[in-house]
N, C-alpha and C. Protein backbone atom coordinates (compact mmCIF):
# COMPACT_ATOMS: atom_id res chain seq x y z
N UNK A 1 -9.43 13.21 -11.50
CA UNK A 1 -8.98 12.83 -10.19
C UNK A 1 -9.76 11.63 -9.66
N UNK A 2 -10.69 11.78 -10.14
CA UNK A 2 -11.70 10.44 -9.43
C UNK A 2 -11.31 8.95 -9.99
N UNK A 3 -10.92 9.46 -11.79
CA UNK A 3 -10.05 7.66 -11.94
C UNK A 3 -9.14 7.58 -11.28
N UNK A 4 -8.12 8.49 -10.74
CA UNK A 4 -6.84 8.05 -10.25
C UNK A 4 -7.38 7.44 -8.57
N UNK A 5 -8.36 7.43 -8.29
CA UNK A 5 -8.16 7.45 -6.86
C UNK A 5 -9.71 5.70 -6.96
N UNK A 6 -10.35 5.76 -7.77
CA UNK A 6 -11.15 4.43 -7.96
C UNK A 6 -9.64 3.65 -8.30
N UNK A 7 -8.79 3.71 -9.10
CA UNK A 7 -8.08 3.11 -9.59
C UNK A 7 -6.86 2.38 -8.38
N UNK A 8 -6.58 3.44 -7.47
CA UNK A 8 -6.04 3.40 -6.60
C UNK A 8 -6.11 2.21 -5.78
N UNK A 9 -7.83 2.65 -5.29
CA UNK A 9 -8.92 1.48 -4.86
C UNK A 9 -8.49 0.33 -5.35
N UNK A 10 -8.55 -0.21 -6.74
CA UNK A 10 -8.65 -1.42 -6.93
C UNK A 10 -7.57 -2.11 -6.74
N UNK A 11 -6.32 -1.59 -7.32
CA UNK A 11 -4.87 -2.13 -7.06
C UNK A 11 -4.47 -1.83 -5.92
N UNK A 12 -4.87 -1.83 -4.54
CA UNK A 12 -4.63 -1.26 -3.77
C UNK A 12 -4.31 -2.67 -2.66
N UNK A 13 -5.67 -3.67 -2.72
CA UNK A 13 -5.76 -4.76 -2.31
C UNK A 13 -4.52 -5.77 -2.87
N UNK A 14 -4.48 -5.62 -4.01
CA UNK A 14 -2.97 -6.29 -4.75
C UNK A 14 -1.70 -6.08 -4.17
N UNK A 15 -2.07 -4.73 -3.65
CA UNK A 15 -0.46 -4.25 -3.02
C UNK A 15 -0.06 -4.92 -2.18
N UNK A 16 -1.27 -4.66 -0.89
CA UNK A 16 -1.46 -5.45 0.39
C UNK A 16 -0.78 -6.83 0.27
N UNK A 17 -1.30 -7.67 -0.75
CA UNK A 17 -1.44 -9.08 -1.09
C UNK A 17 0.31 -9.45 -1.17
N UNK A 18 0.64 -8.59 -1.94
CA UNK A 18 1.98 -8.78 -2.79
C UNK A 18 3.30 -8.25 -1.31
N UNK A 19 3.11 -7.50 -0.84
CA UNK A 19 3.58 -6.97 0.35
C UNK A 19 3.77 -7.73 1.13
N UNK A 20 2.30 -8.61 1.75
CA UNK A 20 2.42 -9.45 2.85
C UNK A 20 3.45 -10.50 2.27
N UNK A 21 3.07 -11.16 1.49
CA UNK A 21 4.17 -12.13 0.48
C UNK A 21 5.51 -11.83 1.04
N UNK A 22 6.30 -10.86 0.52
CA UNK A 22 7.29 -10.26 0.87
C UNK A 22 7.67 -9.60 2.17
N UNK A 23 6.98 -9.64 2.42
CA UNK A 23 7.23 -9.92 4.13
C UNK A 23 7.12 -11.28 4.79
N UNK A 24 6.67 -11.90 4.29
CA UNK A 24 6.49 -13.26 4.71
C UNK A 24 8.44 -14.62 4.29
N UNK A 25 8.99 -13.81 3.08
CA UNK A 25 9.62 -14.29 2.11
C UNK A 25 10.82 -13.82 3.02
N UNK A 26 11.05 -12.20 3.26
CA UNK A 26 12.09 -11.85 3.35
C UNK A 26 11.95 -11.20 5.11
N UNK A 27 13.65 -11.03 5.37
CA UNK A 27 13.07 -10.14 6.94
C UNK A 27 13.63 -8.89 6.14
N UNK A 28 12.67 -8.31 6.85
CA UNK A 28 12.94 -6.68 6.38
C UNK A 28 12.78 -5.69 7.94
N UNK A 29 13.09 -4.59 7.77
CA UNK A 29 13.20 -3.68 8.67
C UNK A 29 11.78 -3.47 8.48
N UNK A 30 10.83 -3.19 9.64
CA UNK A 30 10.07 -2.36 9.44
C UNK A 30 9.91 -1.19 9.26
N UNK A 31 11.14 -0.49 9.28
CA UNK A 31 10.88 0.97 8.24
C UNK A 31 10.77 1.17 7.03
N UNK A 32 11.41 0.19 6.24
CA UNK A 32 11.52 0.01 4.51
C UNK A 32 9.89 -0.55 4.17
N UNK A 33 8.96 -0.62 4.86
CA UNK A 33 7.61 -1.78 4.41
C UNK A 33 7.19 -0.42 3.78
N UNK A 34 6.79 0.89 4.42
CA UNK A 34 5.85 2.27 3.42
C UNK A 34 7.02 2.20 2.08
N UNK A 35 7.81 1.81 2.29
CA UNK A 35 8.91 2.63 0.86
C UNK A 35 8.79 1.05 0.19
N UNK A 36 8.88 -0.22 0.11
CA UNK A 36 8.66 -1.04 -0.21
C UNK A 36 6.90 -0.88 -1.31
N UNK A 37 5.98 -0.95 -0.08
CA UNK A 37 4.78 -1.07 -0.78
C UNK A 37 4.29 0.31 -1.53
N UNK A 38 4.94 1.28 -1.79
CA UNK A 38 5.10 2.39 -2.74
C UNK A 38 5.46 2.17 -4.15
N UNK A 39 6.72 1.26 -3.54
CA UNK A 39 7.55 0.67 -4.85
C UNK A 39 6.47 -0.27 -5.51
N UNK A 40 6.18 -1.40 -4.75
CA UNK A 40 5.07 -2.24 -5.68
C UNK A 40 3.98 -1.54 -6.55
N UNK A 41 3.61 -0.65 -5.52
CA UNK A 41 1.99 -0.14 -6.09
C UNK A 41 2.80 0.64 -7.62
N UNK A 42 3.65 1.18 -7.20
CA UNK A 42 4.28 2.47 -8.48
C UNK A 42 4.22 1.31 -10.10
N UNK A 43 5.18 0.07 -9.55
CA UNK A 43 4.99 -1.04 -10.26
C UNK A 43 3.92 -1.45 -11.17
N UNK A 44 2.96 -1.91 -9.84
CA UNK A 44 1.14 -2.46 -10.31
C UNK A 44 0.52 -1.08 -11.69
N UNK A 45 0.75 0.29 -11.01
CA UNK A 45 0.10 1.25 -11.52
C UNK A 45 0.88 1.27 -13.12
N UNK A 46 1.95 1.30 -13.36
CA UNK A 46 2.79 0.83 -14.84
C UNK A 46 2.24 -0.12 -15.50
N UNK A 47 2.37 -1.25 -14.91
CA UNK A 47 2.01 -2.26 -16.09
C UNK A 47 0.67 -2.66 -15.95
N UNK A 48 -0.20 -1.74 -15.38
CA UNK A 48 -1.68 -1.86 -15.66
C UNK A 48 -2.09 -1.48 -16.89
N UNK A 49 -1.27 -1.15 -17.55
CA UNK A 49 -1.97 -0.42 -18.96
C UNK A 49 -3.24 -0.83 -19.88
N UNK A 50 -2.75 -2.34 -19.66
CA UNK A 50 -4.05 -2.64 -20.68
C UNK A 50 -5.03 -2.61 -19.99
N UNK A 51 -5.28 -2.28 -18.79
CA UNK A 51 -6.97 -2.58 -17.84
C UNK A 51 -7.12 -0.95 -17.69
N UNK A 52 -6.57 0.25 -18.24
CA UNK A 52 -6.88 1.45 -18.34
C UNK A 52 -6.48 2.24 -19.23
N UNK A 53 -7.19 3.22 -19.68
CA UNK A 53 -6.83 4.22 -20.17
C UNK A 53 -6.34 5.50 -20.22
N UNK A 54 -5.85 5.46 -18.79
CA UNK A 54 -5.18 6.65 -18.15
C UNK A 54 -3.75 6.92 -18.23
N UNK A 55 -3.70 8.40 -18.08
CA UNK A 55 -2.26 8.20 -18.54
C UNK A 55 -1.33 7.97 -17.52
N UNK A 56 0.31 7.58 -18.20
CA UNK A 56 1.06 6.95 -17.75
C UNK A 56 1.72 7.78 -15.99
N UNK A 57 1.23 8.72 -15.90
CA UNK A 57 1.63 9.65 -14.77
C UNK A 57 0.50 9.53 -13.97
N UNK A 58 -0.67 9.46 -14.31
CA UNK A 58 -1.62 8.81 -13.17
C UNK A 58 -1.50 7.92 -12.81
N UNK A 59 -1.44 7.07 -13.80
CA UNK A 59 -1.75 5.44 -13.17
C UNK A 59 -0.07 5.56 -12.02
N UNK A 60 0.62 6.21 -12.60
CA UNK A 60 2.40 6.17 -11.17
C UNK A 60 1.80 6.88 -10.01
N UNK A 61 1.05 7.93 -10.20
CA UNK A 61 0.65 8.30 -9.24
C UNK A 61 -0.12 7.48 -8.48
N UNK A 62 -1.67 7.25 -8.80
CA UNK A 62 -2.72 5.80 -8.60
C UNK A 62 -1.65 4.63 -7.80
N UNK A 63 -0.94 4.18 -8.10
CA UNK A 63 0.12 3.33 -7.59
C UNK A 63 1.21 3.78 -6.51
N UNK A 64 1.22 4.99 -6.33
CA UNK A 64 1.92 5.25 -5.25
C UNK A 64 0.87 5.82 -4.12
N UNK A 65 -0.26 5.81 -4.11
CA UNK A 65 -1.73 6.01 -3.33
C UNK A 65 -1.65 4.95 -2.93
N UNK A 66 -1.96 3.76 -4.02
CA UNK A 66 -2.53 2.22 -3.62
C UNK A 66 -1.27 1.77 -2.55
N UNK A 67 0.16 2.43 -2.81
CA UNK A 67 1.23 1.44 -1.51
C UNK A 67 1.12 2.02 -0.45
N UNK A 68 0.67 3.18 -0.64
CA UNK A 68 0.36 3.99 0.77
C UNK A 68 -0.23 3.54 1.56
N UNK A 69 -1.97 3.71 0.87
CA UNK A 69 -2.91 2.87 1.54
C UNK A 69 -2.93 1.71 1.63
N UNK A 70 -2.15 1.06 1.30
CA UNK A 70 -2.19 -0.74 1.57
C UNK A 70 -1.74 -0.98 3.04
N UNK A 71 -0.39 0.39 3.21
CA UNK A 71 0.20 -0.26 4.40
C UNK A 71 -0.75 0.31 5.49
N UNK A 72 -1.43 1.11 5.41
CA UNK A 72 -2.21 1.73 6.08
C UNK A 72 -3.81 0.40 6.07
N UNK A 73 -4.20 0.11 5.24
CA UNK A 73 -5.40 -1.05 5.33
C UNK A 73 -4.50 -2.29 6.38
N UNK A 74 -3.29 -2.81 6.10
CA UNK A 74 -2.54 -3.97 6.48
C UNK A 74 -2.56 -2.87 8.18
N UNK A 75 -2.83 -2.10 8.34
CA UNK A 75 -1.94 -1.86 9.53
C UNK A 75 -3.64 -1.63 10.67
N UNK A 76 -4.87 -1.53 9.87
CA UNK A 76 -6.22 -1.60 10.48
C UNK A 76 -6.62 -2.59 10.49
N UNK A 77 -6.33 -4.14 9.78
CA UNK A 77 -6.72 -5.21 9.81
C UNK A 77 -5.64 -6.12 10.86
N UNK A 78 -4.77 -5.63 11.14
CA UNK A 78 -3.61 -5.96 12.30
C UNK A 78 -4.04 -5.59 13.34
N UNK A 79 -4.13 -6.99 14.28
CA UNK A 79 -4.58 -7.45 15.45
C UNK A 79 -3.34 -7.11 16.33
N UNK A 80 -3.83 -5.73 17.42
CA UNK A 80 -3.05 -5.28 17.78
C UNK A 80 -3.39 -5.21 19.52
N UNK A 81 -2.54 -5.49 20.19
CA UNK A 81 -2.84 -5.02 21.83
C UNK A 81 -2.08 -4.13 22.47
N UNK A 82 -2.46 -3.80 23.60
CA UNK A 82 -2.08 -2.78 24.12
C UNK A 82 -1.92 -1.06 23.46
N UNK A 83 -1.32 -0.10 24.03
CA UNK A 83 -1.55 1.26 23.58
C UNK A 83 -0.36 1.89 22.83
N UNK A 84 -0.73 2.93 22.37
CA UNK A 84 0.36 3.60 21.55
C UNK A 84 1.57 4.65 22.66
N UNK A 85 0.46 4.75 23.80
CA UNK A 85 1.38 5.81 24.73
C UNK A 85 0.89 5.38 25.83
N UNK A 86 1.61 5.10 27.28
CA UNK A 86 1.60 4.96 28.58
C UNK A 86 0.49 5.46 29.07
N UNK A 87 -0.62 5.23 29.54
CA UNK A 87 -1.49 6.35 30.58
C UNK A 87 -1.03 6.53 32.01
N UNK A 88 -0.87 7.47 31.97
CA UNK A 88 -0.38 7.48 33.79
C UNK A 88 -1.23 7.18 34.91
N UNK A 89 -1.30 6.33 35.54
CA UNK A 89 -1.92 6.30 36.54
C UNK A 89 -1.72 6.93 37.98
N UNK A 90 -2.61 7.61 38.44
CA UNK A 90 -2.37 8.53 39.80
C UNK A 90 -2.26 8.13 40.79
C-alpha cells in the first residue's frame, strides 16, 4: 500500500500539470474536471510501467488517487475570496 500511494505522490503533480493544460485548451463544465483528472491520472498510472514495478491494478489504482488529489492540490493552491456559506449577520 505504501508504493501505491508514494507513487500516487509523484504522478500526482503531472496530473495537476496536464489538467490545467486542458482546461486552459478547452471550456469544460466544471463538473467533468474530478472525472476528467481521474481519467488522466488512470492514464499516467498505465503507461508508467517502465518507471515501476508494480502491478498493473495498482499503478490504475495509484492513478486514480493521483486525479483525485490533483484536483484537490489545484483547488488549495487556488486563490480564492470570499466564503463557502453566507454568515448571518444580526
Amino acid at each position: 500500500m505504501a508504493q501505491v500511494l508514494i507513487f500516487a505522490t509523484v504522478i500526482s503533480p503531472f496530473v495537476a500539470g496536464i489538467l490545467e493544460v486542458i482546461k486552459r485548451l478547452a471550456a469544460l463544465p466544471k463538473n467533468f474536471i474530478p472525472l476528467i483528472a481521474v481519467v488522466i491520472g488512470v492514464v499516467l498510472g498505465a503507461v508508467a510501467y517502465p518507471f515501476t514495478d508494480m502491478d498493473v491494478a495498482l499503478r490504475l489504482w495509484a492513478g486514480a488517487g493521483a486525479g483525485l488529489s490533483a484536483t484537490g492540490l489545484f483547488e488549495l493552491v487556488q486563490k480564492r475570496q470570499g466564503r463557502t456559506t453566507k454568515i448571518k449577520e444580526d
